[in-house]
C-alpha atoms as a PDB file:
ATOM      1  CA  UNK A   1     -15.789  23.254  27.435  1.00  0.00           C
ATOM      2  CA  UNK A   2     -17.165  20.049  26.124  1.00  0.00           C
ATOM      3  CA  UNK A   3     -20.628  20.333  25.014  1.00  0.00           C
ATOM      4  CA  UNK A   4     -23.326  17.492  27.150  1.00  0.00           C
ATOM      5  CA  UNK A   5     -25.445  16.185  24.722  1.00  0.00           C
ATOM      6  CA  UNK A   6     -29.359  16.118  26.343  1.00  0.00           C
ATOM      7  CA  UNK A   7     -31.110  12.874  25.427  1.00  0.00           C
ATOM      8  CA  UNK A   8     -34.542  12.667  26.957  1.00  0.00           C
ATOM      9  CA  UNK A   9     -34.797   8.972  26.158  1.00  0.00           C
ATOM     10  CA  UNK A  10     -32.484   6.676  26.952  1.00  0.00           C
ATOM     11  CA  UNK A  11     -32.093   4.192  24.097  1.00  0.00           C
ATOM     12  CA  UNK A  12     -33.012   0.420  23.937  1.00  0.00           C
ATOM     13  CA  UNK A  13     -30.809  -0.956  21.317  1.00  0.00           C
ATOM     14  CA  UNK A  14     -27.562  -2.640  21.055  1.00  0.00           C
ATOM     15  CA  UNK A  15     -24.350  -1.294  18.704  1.00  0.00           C
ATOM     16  CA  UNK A  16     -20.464  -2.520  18.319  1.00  0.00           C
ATOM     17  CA  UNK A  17     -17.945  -0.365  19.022  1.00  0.00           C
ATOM     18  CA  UNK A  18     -14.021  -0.309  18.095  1.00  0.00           C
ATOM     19  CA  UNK A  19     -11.356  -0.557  20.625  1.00  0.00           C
ATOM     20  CA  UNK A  20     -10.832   2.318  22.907  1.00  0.00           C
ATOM     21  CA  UNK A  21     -13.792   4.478  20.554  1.00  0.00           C
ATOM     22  CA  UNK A  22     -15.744   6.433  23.406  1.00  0.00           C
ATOM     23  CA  UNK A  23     -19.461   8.074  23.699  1.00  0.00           C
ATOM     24  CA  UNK A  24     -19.364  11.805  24.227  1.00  0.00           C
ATOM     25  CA  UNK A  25     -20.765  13.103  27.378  1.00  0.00           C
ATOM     26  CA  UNK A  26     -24.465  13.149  27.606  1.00  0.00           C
ATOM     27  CA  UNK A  27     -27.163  12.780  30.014  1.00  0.00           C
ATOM     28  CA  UNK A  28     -30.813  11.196  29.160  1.00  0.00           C
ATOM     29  CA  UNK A  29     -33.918  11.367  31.539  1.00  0.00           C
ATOM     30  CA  UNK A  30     -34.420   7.578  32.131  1.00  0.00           C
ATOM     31  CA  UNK A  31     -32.255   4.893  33.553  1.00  0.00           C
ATOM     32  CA  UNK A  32     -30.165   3.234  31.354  1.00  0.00           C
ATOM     33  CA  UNK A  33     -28.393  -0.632  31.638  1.00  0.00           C
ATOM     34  CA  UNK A  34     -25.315  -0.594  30.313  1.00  0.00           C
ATOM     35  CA  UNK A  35     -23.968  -4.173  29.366  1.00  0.00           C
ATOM     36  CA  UNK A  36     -20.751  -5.401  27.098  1.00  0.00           C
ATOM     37  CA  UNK A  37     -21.857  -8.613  25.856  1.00  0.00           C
ATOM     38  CA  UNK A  38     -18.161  -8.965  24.167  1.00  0.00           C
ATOM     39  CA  UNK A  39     -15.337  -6.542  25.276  1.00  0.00           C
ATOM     40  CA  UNK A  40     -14.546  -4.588  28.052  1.00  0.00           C
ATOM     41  CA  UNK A  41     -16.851  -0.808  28.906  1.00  0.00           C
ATOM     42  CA  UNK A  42     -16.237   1.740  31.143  1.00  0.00           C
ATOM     43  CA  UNK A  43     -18.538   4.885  31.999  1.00  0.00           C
ATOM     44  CA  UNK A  44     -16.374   8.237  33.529  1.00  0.00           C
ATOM     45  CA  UNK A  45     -18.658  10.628  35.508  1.00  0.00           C
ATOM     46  CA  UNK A  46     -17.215  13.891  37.710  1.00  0.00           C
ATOM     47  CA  UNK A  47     -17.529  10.831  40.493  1.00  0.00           C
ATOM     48  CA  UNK A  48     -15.047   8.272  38.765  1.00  0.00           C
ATOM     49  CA  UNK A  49     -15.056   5.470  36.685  1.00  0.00           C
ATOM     50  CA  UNK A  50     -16.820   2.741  36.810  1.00  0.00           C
ATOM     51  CA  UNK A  51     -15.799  -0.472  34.378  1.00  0.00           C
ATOM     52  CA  UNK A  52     -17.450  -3.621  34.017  1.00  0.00           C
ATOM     53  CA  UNK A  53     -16.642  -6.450  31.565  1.00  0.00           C
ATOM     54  CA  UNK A  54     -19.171  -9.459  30.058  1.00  0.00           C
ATOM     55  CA  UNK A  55     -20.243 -10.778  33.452  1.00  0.00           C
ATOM     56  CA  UNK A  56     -20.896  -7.200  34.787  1.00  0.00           C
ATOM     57  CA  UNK A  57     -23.394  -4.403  33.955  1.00  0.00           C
ATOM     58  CA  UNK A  58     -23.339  -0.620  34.782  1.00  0.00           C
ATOM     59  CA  UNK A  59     -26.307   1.104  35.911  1.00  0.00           C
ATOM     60  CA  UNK A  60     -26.329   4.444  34.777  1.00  0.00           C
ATOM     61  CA  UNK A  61     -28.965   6.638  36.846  1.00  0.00           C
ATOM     62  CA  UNK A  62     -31.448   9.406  35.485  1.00  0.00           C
ATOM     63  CA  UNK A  63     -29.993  12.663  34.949  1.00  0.00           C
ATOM     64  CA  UNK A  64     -26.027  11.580  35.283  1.00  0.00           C
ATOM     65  CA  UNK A  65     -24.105  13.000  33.038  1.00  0.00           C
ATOM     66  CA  UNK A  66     -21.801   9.899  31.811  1.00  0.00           C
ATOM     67  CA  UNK A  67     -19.431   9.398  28.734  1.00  0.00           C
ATOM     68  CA  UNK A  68     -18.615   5.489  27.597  1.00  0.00           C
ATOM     69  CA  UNK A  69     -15.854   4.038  26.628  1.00  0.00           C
ATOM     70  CA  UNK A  70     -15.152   0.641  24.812  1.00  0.00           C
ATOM     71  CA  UNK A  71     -11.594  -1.426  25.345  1.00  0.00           C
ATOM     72  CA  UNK A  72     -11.465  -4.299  22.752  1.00  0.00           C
ATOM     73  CA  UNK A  73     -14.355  -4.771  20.076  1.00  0.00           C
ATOM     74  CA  UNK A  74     -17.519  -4.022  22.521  1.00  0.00           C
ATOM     75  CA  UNK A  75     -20.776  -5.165  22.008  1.00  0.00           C
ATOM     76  CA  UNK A  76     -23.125  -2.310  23.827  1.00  0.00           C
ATOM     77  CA  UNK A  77     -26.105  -3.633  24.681  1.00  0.00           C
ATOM     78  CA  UNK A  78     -28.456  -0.552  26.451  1.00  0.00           C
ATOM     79  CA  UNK A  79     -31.459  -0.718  28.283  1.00  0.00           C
ATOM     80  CA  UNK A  80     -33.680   2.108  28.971  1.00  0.00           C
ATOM     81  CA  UNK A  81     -35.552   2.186  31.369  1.00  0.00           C
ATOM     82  CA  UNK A  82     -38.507   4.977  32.583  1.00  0.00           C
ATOM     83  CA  UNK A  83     -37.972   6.617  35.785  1.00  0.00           C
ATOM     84  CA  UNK A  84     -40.392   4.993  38.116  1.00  0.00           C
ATOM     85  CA  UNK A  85     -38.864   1.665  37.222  1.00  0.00           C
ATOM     86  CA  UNK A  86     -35.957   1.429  39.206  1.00  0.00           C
ATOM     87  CA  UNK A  87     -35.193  -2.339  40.096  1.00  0.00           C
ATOM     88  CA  UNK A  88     -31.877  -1.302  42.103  1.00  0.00           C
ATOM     89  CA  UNK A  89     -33.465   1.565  44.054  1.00  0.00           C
ATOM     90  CA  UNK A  90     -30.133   3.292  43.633  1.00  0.00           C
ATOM     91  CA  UNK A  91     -29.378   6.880  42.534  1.00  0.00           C
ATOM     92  CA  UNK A  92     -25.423   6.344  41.493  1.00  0.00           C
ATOM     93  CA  UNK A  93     -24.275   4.406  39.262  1.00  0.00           C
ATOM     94  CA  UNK A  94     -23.118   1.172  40.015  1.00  0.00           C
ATOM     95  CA  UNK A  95     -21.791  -2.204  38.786  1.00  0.00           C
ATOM     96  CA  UNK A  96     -24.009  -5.234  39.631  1.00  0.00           C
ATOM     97  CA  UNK A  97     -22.924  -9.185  38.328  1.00  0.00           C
ATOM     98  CA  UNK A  98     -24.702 -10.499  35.163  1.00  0.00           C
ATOM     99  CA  UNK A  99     -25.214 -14.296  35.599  1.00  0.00           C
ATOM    100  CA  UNK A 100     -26.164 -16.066  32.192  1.00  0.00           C
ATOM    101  CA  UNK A 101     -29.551 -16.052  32.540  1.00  0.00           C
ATOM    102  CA  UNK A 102     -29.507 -11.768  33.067  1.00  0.00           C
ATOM    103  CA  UNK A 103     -27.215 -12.134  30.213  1.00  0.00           C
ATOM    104  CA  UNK A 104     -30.040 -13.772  27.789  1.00  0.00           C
ATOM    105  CA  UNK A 105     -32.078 -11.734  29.199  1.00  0.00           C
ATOM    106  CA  UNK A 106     -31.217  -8.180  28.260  1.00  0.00           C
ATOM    107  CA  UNK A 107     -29.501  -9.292  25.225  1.00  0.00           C
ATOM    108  CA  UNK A 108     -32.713 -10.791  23.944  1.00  0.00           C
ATOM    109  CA  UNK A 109     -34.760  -7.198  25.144  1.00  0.00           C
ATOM    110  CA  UNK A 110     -31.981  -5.148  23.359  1.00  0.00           C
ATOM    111  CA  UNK A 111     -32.281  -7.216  19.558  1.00  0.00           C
ATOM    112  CA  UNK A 112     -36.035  -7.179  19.422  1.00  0.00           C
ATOM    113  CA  UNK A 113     -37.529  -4.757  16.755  1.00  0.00           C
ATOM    114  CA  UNK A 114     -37.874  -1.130  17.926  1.00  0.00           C
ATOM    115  CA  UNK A 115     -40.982  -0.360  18.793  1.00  0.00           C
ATOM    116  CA  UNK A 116     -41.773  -3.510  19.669  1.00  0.00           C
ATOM    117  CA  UNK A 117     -44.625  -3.462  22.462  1.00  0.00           C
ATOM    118  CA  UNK A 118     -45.731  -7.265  22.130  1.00  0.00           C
ATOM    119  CA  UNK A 119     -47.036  -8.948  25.589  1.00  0.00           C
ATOM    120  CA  UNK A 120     -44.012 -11.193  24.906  1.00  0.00           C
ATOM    121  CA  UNK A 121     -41.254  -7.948  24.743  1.00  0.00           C
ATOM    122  CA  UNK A 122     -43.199  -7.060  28.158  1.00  0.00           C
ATOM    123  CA  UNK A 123     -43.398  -9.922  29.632  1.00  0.00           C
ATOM    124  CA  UNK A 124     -39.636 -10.256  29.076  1.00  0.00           C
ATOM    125  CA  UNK A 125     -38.695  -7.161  30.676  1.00  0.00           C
ATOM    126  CA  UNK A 126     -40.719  -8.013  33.739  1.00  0.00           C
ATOM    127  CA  UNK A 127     -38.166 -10.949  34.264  1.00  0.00           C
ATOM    128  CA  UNK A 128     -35.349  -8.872  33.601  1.00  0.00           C
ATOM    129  CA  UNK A 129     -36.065  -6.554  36.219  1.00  0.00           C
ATOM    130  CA  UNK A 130     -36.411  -9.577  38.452  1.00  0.00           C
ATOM    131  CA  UNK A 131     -33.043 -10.739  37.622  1.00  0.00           C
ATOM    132  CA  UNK A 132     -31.747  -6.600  38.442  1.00  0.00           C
ATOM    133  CA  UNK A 133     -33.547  -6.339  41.773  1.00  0.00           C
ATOM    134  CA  UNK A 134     -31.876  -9.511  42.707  1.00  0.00           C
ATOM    135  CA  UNK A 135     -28.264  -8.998  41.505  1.00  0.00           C
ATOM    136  CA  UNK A 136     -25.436  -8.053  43.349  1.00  0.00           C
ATOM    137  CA  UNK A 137     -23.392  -5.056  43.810  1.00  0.00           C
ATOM    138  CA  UNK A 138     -20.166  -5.015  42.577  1.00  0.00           C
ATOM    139  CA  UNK A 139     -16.980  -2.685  44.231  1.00  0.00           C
ATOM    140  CA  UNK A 140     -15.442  -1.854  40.870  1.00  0.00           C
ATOM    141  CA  UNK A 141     -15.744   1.905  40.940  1.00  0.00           C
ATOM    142  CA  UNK A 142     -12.287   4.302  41.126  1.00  0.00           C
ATOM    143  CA  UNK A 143     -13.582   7.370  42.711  1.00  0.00           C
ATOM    144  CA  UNK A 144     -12.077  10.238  41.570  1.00  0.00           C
ATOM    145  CA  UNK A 145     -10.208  12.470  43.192  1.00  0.00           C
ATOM    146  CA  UNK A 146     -11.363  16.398  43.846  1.00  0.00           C
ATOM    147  CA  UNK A 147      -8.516  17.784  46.302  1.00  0.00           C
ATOM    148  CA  UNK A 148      -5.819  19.019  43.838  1.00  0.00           C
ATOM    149  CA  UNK A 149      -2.739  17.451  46.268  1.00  0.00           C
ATOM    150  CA  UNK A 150      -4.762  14.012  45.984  1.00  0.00           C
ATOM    151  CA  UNK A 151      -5.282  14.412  42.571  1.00  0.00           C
ATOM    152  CA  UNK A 152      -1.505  15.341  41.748  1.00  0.00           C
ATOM    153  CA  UNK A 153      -0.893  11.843  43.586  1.00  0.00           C
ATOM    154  CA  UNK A 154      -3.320  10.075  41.991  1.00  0.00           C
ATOM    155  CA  UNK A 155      -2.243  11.789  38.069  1.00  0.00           C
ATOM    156  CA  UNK A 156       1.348   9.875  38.621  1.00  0.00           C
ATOM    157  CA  UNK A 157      -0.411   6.470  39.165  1.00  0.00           C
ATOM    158  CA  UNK A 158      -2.809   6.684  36.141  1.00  0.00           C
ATOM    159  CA  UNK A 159       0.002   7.530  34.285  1.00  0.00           C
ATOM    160  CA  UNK A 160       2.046   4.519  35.498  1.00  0.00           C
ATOM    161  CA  UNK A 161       0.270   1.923  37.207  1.00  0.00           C
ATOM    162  CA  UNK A 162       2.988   0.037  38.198  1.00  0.00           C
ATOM    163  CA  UNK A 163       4.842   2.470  40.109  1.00  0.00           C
ATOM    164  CA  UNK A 164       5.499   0.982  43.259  1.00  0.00           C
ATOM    165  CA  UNK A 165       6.413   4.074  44.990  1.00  0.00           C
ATOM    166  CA  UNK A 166       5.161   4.447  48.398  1.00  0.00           C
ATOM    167  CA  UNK A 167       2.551   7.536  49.171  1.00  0.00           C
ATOM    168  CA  UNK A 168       5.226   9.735  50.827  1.00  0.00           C
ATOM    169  CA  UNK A 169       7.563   9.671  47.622  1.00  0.00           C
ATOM    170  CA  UNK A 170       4.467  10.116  44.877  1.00  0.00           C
ATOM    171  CA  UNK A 171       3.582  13.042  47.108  1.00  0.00           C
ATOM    172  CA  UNK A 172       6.838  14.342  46.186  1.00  0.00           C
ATOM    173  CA  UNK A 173       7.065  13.615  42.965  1.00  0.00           C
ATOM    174  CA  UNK A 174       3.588  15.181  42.644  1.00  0.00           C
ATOM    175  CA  UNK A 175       4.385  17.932  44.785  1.00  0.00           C
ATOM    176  CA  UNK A 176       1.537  17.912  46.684  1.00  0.00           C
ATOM    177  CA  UNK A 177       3.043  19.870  49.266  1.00  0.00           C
ATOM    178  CA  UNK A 178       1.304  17.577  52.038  1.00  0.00           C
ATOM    179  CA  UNK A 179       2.616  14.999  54.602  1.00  0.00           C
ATOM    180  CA  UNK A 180       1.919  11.329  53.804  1.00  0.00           C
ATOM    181  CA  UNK A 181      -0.692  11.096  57.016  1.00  0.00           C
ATOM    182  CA  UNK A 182      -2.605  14.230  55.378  1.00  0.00           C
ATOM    183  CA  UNK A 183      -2.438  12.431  52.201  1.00  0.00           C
ATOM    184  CA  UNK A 184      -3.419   9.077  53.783  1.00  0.00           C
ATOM    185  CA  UNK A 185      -6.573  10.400  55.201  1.00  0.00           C
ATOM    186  CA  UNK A 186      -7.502  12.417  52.363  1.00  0.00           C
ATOM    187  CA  UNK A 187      -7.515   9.112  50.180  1.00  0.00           C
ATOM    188  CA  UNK A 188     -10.142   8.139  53.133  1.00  0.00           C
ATOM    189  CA  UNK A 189     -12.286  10.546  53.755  1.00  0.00           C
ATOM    190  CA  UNK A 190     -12.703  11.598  49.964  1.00  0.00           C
ATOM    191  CA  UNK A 191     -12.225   8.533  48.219  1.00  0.00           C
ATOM    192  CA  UNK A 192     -13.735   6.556  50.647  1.00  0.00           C
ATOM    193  CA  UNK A 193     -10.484   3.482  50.136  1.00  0.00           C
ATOM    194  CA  UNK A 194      -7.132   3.675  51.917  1.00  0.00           C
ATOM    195  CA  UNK A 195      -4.264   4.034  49.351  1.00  0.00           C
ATOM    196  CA  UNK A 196      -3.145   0.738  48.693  1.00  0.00           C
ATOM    197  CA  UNK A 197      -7.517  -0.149  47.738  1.00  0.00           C
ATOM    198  CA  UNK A 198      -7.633   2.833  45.750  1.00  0.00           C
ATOM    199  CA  UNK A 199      -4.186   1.601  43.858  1.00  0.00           C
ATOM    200  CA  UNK A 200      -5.335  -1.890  43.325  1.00  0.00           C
ATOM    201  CA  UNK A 201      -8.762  -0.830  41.823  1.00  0.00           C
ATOM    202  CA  UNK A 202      -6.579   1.412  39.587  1.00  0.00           C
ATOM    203  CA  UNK A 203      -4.718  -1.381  38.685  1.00  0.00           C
ATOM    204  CA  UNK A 204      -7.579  -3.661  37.913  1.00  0.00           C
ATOM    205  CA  UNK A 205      -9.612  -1.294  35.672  1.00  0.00           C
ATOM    206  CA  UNK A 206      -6.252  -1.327  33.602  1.00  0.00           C
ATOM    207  CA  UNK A 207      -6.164  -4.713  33.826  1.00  0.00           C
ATOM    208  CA  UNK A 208      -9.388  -5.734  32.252  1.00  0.00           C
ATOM    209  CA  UNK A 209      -8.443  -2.754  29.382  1.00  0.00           C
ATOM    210  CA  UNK A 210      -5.635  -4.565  28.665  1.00  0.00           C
ATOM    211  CA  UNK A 211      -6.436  -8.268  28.782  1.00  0.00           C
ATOM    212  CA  UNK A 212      -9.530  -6.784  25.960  1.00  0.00           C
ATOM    213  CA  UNK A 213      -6.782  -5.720  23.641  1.00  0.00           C
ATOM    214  CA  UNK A 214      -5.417  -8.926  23.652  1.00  0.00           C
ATOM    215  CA  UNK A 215      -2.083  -8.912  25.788  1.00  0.00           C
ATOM    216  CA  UNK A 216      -1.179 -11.908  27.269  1.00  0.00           C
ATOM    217  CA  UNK A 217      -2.088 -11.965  31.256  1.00  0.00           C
ATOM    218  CA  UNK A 218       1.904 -12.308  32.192  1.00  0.00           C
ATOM    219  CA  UNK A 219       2.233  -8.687  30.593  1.00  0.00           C
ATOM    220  CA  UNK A 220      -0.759  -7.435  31.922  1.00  0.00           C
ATOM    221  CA  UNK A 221       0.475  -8.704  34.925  1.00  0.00           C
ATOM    222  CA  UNK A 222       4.004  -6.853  34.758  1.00  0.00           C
ATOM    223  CA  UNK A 223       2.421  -3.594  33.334  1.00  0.00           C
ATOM    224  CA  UNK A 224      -0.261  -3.414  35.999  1.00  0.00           C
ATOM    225  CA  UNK A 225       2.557  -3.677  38.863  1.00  0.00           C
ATOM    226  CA  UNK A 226       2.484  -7.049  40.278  1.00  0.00           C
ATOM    227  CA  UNK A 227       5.096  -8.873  41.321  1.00  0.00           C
ATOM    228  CA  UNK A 228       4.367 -12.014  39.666  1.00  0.00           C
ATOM    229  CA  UNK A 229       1.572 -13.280  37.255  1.00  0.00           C
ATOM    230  CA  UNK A 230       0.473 -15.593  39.855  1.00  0.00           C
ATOM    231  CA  UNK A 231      -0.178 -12.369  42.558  1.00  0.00           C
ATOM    232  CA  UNK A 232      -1.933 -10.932  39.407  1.00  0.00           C
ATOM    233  CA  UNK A 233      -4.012 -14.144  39.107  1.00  0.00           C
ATOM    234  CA  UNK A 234      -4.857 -14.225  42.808  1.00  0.00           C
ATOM    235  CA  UNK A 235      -6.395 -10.592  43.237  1.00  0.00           C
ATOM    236  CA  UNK A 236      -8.289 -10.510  39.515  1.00  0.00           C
ATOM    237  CA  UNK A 237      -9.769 -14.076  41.020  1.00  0.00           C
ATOM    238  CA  UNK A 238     -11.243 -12.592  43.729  1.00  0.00           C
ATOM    239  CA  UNK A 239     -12.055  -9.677  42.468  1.00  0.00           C
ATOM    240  CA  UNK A 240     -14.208 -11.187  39.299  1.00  0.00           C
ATOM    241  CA  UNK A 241     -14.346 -14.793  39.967  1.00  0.00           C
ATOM    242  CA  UNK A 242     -12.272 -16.279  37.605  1.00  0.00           C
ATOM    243  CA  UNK A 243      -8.859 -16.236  36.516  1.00  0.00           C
ATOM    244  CA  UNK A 244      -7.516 -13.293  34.162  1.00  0.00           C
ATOM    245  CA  UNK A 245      -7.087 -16.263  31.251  1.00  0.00           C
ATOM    246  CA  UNK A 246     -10.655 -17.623  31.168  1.00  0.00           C
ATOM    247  CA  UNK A 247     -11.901 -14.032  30.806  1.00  0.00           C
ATOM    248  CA  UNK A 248      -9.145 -13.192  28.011  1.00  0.00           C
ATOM    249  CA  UNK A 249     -10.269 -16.697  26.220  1.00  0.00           C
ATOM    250  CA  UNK A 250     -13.884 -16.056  26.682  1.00  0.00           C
END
């Protein structure tokens, strides 16, 4: 078993990491901000995944015990934050939308000198946690799955993404030894996502680890099981905003 490193602090500071290098489980006893302000990061919990590239942030909650992961060259910017500040009033983590001014923000808090305690360091947190009680939530968790029939199911599509089996042949192939309705509301009532939701978020997440590594969005597109780059276009736009190509140039 995997030793959880115990941090009672959670760190203020900002480091780079290489493509697809991870942080080991740990917990601290504060809040934490986690925010890529180049590359692609992702934080695994027993609950799922939770990825967020430059225009997202995760919030990581006291106590949750959380390993990182980088996809491309990541700039990890982390902001730690005492207990009894808790701008999002949330005990999960969660991904919530960094607009350029949060962006400034919390990349200016996160280079100052440590230790710093100047009026001006406080003063700028104060507006940062203005700019987190006011930004929104974003749906860009995969819950994982607990039930070993829906986790045989769900094993096949991490492996292959673009599998466009239906659920009554990957239950199968899984042998999962369940009917596709049982298997259908299982994805509902533990997942909290119908199939097909729980598929495209899967799809996504590798999406935005691939389109970091530099693939070109047509064979992002083709590995991440749409049926044309335009389709792929279409859902990453309204999932992020913006097309798959502005956030590969950017």
């Amino acid at each position: 078993m995997q030793k959880i490193r115990h941090m009672p602090k959670a760190p203020t500071n900002v480091r780079e990491l290489d493509t697809d290098v991870g942080i080991d489980p740990h917990r601290h006893d504060d809040h934490q901000i986690a925010y890529a302000g180049h590359g692609v990061l992702s934080i695994t919990t027993d609950a799922g995944t939770w990825v967020a590239p430059a225009t997202r942030a995760l919030w990581i909650p006291a106590g949750t015990v959380h390993e990182h992961r980088a996809f491309g060259r990541t700039d990890l910017h982390c902001v730690g934050l005492p207990t009894h500040l808790n701008p999002l009033a949330l005990d999960r983590p969660a991904v919530i939308a960094v607009g350029p001014l949060l962006r400034e923000l919390i990349l200016a808090h996160t280079r100052a000198p440590a230790g710093d305690e100047s009026p001006e360091r406080r003063r700028l947190l104060a507006v940062l946690l203005d700019q987190l009680r006011a930004a929104p939530l974003q749906p860009l968790h995969l819950p994982a799955p607990t039930d070993p029939r829906l986790a045989a199911v769900c094993a096949l599509l991490h492996a292959d993404p673009a599998d466009p089996s239906g659920l009554a042949a990957l239950g199968a192939r899984a042998g999962a030894g369940a009917s596709e309705r049982t298997l259908s509301r299982l994805f509902r009532a533990e997942l909290g996502m119908t199939f097909p939701q729980w598929r495209t978020q899967l799809r996504l997440h590798r999406a935005l680890r691939l389109l970091a590594s530099g693939l070109p969005v047509t064979a992002v597109a083709h590995r991440c099981g749409w049926s044309s780059a335009s389709a792929f276009i279409d859902v990453f736009r309204r999932a992020f905003g913006h097309t798959p190509g502005s956030y590969a140039r950017s």
